[in-house]
PDB file of N, CA and C in Angstrom:
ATOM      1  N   UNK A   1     -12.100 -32.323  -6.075  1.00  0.00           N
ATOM      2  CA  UNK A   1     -11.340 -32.432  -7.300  1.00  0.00           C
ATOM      3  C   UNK A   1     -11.111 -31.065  -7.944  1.00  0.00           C
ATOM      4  N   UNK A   2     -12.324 -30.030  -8.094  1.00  0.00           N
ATOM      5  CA  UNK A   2     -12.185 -29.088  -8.523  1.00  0.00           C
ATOM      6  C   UNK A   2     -10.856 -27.741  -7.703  1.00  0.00           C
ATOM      7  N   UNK A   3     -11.452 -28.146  -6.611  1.00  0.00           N
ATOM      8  CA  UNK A   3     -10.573 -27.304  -5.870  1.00  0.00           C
ATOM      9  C   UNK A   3      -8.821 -27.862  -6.001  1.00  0.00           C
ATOM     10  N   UNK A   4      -8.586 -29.149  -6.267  1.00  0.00           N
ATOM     11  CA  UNK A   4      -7.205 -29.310  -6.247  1.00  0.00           C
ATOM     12  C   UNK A   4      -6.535 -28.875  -8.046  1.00  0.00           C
ATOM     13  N   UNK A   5      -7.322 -29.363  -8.866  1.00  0.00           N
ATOM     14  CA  UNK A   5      -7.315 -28.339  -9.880  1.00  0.00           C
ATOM     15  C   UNK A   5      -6.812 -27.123  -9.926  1.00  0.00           C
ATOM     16  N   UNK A   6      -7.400 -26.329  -9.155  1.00  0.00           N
ATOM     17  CA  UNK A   6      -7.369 -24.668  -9.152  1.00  0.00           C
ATOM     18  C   UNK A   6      -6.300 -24.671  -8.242  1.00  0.00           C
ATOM     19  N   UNK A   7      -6.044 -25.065  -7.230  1.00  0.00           N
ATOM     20  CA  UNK A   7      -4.659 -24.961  -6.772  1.00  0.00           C
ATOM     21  C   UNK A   7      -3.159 -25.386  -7.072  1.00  0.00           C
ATOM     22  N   UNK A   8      -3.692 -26.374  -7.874  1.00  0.00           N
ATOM     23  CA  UNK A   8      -2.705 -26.747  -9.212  1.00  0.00           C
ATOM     24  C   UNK A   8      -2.137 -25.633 -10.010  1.00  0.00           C
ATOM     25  N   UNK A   9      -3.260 -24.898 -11.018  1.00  0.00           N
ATOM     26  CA  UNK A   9      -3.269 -23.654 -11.713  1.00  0.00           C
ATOM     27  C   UNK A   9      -2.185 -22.506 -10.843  1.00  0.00           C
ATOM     28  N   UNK A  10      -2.856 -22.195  -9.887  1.00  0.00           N
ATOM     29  CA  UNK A  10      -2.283 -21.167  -9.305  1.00  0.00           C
ATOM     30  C   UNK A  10      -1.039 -21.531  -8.922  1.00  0.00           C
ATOM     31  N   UNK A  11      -0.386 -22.269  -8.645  1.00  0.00           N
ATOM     32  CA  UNK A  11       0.633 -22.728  -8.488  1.00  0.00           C
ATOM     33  C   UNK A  11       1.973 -23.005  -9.396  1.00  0.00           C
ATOM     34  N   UNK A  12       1.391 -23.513 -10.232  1.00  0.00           N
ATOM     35  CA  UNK A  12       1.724 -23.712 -11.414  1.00  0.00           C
ATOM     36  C   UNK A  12       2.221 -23.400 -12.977  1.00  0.00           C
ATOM     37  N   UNK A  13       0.881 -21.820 -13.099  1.00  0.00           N
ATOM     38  CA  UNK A  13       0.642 -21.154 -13.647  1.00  0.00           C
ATOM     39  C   UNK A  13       1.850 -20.400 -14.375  1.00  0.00           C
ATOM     40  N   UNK A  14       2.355 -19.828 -13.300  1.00  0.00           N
ATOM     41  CA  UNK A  14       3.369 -19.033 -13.502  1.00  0.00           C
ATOM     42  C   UNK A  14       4.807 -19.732 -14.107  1.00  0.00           C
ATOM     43  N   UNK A  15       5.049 -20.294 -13.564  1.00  0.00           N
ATOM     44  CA  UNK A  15       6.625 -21.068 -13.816  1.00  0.00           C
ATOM     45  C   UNK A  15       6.486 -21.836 -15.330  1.00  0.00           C
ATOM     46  N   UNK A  16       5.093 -22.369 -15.485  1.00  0.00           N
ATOM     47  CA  UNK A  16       4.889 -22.844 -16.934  1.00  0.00           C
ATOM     48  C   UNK A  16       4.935 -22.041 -17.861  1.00  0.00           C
ATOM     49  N   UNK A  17       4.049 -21.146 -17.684  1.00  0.00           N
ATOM     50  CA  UNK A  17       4.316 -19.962 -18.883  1.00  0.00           C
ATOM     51  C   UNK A  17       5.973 -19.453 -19.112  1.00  0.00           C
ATOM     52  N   UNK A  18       6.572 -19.138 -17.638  1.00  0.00           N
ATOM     53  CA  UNK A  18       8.183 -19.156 -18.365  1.00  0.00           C
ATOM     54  C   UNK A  18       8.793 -20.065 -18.472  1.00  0.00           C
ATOM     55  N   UNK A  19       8.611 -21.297 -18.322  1.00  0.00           N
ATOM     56  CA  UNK A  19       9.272 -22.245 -18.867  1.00  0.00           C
ATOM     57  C   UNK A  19       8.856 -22.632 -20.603  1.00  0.00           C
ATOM     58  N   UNK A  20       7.568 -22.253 -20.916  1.00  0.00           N
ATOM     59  CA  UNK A  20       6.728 -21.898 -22.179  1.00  0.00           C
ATOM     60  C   UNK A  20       8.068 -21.095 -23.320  1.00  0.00           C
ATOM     61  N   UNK A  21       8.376 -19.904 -22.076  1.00  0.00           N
ATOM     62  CA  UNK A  21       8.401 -18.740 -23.196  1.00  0.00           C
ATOM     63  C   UNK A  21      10.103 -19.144 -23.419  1.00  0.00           C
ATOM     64  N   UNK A  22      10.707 -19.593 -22.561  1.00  0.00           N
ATOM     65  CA  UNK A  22      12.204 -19.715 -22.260  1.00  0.00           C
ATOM     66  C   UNK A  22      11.860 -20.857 -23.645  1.00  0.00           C
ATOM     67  N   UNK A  23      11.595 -22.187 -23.624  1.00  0.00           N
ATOM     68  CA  UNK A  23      11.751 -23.038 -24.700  1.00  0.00           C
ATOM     69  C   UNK A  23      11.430 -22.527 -26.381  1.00  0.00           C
ATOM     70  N   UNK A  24      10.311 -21.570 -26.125  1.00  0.00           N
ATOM     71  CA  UNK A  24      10.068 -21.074 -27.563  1.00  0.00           C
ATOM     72  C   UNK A  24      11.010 -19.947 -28.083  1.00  0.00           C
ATOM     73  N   UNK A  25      12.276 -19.555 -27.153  1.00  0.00           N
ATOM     74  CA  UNK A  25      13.410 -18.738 -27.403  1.00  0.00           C
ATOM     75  C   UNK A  25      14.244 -19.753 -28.021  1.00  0.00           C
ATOM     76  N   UNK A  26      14.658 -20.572 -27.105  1.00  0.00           N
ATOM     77  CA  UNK A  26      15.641 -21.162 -27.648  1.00  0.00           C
ATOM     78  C   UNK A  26      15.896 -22.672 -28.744  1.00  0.00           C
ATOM     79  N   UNK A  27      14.364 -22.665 -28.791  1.00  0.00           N
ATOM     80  CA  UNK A  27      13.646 -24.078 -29.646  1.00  0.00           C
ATOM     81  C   UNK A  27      13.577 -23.244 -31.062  1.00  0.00           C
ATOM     82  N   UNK A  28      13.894 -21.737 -31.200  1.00  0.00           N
ATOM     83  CA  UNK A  28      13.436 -21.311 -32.517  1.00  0.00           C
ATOM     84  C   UNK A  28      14.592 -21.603 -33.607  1.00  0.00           C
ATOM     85  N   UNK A  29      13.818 -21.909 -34.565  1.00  0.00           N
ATOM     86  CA  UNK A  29      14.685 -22.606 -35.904  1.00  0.00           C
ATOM     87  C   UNK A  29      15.661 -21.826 -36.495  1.00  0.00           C
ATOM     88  N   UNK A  30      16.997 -21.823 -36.910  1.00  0.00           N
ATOM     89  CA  UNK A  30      18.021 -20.371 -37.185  1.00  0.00           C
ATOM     90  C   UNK A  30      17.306 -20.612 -38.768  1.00  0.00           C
ATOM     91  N   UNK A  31      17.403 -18.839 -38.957  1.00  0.00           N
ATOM     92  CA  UNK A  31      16.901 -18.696 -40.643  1.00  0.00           C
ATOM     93  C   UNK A  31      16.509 -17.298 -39.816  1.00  0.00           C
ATOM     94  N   UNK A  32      16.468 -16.695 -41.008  1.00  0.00           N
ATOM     95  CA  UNK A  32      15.857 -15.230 -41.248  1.00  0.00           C
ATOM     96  C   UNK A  32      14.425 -14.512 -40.025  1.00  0.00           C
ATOM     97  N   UNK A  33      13.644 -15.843 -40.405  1.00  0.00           N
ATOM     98  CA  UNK A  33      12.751 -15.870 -39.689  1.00  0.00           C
ATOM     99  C   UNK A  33      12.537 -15.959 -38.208  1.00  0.00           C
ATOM    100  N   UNK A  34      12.423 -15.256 -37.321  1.00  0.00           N
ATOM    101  CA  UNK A  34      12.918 -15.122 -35.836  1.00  0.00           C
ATOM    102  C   UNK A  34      11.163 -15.796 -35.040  1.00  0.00           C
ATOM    103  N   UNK A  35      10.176 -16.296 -35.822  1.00  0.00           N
ATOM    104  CA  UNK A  35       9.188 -16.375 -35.047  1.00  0.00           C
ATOM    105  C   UNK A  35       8.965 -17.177 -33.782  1.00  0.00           C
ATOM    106  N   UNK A  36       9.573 -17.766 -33.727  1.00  0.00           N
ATOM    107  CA  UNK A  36       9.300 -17.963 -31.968  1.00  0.00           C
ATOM    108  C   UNK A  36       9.740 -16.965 -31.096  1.00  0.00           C
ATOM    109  N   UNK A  37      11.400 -16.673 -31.483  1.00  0.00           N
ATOM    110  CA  UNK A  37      11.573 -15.623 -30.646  1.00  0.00           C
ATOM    111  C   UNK A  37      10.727 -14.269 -30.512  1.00  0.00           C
ATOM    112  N   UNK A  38      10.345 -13.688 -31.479  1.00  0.00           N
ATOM    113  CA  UNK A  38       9.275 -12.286 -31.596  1.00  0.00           C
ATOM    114  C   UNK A  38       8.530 -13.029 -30.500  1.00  0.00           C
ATOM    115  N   UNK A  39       7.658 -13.998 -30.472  1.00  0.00           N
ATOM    116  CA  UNK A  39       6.558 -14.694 -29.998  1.00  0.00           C
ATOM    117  C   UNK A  39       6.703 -14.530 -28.334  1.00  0.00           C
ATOM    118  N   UNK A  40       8.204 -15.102 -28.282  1.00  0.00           N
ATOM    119  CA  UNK A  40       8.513 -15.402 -26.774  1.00  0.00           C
ATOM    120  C   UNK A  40       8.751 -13.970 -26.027  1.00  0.00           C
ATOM    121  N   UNK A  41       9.596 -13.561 -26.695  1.00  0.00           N
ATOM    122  CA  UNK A  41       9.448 -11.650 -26.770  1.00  0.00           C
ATOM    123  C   UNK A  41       8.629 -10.920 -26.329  1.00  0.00           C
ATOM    124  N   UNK A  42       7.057 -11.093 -27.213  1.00  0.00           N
ATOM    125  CA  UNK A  42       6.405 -10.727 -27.374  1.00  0.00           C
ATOM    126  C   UNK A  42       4.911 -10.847 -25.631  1.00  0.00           C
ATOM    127  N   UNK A  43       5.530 -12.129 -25.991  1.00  0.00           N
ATOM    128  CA  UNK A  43       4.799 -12.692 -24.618  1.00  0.00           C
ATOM    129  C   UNK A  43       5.593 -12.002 -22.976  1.00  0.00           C
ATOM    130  N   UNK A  44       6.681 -12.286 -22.869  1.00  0.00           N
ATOM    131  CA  UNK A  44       7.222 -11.367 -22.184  1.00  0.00           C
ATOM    132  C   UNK A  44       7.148  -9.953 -21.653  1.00  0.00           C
ATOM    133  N   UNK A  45       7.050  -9.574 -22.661  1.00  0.00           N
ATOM    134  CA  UNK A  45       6.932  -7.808 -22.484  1.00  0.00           C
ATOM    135  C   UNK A  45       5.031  -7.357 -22.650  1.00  0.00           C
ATOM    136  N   UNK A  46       4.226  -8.581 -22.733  1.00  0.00           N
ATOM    137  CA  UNK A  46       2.821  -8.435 -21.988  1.00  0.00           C
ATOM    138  C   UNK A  46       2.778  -8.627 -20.721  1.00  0.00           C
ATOM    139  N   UNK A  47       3.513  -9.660 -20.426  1.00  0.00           N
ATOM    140  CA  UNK A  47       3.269  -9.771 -19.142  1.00  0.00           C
ATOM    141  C   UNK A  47       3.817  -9.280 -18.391  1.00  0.00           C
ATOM    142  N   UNK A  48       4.839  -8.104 -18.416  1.00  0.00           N
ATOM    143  CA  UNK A  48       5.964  -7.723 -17.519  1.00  0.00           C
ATOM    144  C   UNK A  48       5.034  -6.296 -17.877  1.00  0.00           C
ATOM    145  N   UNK A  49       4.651  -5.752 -19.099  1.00  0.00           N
ATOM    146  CA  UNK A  49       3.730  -4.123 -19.235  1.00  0.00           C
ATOM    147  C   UNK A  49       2.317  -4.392 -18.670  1.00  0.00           C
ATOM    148  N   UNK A  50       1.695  -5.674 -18.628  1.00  0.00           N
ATOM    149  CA  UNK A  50       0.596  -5.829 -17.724  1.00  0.00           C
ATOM    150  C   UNK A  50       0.903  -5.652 -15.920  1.00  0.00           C
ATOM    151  N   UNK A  51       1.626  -6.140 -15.950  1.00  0.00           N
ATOM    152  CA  UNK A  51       2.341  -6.387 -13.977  1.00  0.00           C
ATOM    153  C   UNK A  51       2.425  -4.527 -13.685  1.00  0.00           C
ATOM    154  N   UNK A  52       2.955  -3.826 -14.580  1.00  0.00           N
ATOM    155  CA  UNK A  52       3.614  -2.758 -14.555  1.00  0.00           C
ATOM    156  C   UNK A  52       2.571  -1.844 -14.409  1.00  0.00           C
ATOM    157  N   UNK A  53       1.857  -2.020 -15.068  1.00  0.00           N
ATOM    158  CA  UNK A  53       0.201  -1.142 -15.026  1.00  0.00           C
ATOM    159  C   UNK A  53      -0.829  -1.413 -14.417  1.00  0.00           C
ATOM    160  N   UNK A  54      -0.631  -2.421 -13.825  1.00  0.00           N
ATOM    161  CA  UNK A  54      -1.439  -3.163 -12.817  1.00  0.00           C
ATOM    162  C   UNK A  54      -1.216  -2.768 -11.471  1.00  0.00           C
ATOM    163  N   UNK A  55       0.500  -2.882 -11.161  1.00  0.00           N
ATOM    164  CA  UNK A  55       0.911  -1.758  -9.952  1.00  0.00           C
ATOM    165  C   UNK A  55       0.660  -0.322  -9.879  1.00  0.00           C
ATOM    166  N   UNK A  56       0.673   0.458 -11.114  1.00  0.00           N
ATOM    167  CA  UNK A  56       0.680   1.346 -11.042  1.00  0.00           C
ATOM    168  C   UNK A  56      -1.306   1.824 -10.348  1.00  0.00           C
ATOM    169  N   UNK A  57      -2.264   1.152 -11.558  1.00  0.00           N
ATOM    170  CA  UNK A  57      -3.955   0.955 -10.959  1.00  0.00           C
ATOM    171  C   UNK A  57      -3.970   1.040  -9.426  1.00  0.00           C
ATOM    172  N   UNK A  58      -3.053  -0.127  -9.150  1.00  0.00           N
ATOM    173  CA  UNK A  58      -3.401  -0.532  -7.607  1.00  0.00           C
ATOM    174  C   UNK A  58      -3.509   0.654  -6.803  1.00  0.00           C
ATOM    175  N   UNK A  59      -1.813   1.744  -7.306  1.00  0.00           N
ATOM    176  CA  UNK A  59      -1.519   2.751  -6.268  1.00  0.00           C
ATOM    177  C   UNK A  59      -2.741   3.948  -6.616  1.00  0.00           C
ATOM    178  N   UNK A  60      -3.300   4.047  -6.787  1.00  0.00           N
ATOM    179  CA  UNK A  60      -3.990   4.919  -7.737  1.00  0.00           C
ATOM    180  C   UNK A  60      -5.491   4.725  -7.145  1.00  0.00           C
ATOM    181  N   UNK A  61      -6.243   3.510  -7.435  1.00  0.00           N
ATOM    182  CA  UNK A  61      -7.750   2.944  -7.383  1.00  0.00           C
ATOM    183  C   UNK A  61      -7.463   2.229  -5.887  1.00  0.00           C
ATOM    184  N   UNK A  62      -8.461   2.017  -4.506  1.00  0.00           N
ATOM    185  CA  UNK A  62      -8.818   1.334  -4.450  1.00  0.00           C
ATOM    186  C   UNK A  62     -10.302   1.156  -3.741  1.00  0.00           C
ATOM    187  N   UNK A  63     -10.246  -0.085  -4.153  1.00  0.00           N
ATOM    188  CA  UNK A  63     -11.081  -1.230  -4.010  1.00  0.00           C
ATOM    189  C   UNK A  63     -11.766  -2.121  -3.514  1.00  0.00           C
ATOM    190  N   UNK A  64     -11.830  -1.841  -2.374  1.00  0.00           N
ATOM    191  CA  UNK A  64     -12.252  -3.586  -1.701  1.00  0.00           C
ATOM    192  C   UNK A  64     -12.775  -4.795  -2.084  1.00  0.00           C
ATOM    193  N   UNK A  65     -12.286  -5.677  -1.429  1.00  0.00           N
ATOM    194  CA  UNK A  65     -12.693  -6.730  -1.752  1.00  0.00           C
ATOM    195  C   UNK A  65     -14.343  -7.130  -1.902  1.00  0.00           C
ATOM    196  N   UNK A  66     -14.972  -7.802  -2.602  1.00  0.00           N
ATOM    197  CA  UNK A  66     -16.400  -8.180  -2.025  1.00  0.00           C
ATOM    198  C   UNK A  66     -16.720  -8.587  -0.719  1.00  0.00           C
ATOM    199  N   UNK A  67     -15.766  -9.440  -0.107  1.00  0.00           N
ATOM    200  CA  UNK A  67     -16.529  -9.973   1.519  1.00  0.00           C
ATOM    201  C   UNK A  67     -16.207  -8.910   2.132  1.00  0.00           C
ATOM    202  N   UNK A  68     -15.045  -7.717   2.011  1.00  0.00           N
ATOM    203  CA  UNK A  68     -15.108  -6.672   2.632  1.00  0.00           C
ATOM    204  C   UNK A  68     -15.999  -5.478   2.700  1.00  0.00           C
ATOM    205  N   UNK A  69     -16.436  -5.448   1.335  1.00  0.00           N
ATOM    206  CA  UNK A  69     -17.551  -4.120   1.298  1.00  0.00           C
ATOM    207  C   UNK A  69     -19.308  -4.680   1.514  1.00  0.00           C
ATOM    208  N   UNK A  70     -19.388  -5.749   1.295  1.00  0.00           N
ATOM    209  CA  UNK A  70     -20.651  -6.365   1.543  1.00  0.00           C
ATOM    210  C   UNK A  70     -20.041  -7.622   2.747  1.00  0.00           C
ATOM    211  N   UNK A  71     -20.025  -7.630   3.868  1.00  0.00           N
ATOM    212  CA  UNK A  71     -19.543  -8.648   4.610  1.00  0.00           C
ATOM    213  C   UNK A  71     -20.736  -9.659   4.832  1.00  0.00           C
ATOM    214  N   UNK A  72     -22.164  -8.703   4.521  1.00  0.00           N
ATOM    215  CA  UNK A  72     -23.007 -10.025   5.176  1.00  0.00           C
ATOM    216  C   UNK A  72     -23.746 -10.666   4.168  1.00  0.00           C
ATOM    217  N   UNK A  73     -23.085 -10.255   2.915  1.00  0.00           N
ATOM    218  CA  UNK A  73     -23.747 -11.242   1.696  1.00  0.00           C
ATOM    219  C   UNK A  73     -23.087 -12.047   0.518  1.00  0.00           C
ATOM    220  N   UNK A  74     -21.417 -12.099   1.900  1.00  0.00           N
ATOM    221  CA  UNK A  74     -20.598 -13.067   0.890  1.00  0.00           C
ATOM    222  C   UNK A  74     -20.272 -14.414   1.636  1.00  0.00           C
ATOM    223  N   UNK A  75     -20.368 -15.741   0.856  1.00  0.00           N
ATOM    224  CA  UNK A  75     -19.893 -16.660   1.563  1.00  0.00           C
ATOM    225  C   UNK A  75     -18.001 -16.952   1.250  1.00  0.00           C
ATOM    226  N   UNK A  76     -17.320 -16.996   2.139  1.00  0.00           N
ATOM    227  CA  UNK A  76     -16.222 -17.079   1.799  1.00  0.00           C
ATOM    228  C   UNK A  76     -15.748 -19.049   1.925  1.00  0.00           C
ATOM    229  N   UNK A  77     -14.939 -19.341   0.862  1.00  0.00           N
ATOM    230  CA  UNK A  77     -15.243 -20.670   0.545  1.00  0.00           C
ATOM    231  C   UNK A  77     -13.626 -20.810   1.073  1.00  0.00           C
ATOM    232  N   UNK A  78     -12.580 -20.009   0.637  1.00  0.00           N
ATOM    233  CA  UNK A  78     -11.356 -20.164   0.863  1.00  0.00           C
ATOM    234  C   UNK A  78     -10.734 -18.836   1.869  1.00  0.00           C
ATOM    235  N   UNK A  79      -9.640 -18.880   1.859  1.00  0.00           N
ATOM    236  CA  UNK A  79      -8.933 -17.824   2.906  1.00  0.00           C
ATOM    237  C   UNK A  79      -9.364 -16.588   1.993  1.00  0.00           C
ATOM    238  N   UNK A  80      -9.597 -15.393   3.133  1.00  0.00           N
ATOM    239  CA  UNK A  80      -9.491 -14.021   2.527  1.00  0.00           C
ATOM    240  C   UNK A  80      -8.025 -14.067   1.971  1.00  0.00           C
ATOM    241  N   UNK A  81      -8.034 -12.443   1.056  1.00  0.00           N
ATOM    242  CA  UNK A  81      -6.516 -12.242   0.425  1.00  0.00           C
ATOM    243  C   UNK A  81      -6.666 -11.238   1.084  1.00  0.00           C
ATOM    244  N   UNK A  82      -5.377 -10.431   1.095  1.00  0.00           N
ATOM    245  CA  UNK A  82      -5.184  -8.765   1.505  1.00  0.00           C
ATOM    246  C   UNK A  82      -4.893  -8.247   0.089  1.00  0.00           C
ATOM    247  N   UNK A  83      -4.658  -8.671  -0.958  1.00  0.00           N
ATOM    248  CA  UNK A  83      -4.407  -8.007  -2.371  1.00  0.00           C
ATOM    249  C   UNK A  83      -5.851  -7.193  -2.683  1.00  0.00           C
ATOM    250  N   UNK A  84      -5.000  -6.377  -3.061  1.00  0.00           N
ATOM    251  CA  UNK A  84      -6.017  -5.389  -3.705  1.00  0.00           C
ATOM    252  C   UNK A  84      -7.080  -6.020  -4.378  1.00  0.00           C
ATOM    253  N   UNK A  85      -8.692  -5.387  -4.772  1.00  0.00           N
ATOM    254  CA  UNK A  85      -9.892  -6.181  -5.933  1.00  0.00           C
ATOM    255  C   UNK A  85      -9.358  -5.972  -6.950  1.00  0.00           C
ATOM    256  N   UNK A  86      -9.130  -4.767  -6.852  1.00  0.00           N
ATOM    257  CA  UNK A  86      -8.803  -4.099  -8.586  1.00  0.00           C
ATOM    258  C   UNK A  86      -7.417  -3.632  -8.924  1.00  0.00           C
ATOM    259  N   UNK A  87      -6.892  -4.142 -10.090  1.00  0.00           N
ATOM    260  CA  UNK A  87      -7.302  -4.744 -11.110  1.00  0.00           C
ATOM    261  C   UNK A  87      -7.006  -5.932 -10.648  1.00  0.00           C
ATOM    262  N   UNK A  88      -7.833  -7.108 -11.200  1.00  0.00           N
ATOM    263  CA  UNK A  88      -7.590  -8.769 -10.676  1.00  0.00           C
ATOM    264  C   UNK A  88      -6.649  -8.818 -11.518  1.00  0.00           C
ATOM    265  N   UNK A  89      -5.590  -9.792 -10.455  1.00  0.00           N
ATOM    266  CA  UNK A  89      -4.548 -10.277 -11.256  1.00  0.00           C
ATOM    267  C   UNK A  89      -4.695 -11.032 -12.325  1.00  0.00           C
ATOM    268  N   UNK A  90      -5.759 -12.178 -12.642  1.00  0.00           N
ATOM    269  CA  UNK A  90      -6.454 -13.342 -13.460  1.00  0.00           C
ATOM    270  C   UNK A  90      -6.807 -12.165 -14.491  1.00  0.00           C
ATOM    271  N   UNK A  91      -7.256 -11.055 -14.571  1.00  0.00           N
ATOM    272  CA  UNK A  91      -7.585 -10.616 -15.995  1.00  0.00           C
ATOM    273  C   UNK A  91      -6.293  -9.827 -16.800  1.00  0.00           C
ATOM    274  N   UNK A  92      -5.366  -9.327 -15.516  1.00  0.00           N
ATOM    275  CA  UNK A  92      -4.103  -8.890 -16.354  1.00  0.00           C
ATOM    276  C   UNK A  92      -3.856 -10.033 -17.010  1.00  0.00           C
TER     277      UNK A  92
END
C-alpha cells in the first residue's frame, strides 16, 4: 500500500502542482487585489529558481549515491537512479 502511495506522489506530483498554480491564476477574483496571481507567480518562479540552482549544484558538486559509495551497507528496496545525490530533488 505504502509503496503504491509513493508512486502515486511521484507521478503525480508534478502535473498537480501546475495544474494548482494554472487554476489559482486564472480562479483569481478581478479587483485591485492580484492575490492569487502574486501566489501562482510566486510559486512558479520557486520552482523554476530552485530547478535552476539545482542544475547549476549538480554541475559543480558531485556526489554519489549511498548504495554507490557504501555498496555493502545499503539495502536497495527499489531500482537504482543514475541522478545525481546532491542536491535531492525532494528538498528543492
Amino acid at each position: 500500500m505504502e509503496e503504491e502511495i509513493g508512486d502515486f506522489v511521484a507521478v503525480w506530483a508534478v502535473p498537480v502542482f501546475a495544474a494548482a498554480t494554472v487554476a489559482l491564476w486564472f480562479l483569481d477574483r478581478p479587483g485591485p487585489w492580484y492575490r492569487w496571481k502574486i501566489a501562482a507567480l510566486a510559486g512558479m518562479t520557486a520552482a523554476g529558481l530552485g530547478l535552476v540552482v539545482s542544475q547549476v549544484i549538480t554541475q559543480f558538486w558531485q556526489r554519489p549515491r549511498p548504495f554507490v559509495a557504501h555498496p555493502h551497507e545499503t539495502i536497495l528496496l527499489v531500482t537504482r537512479s543514475t541522478e545525481p545525490s546532491f542536491p535531492s530533488d525532494h528538498a528543492v
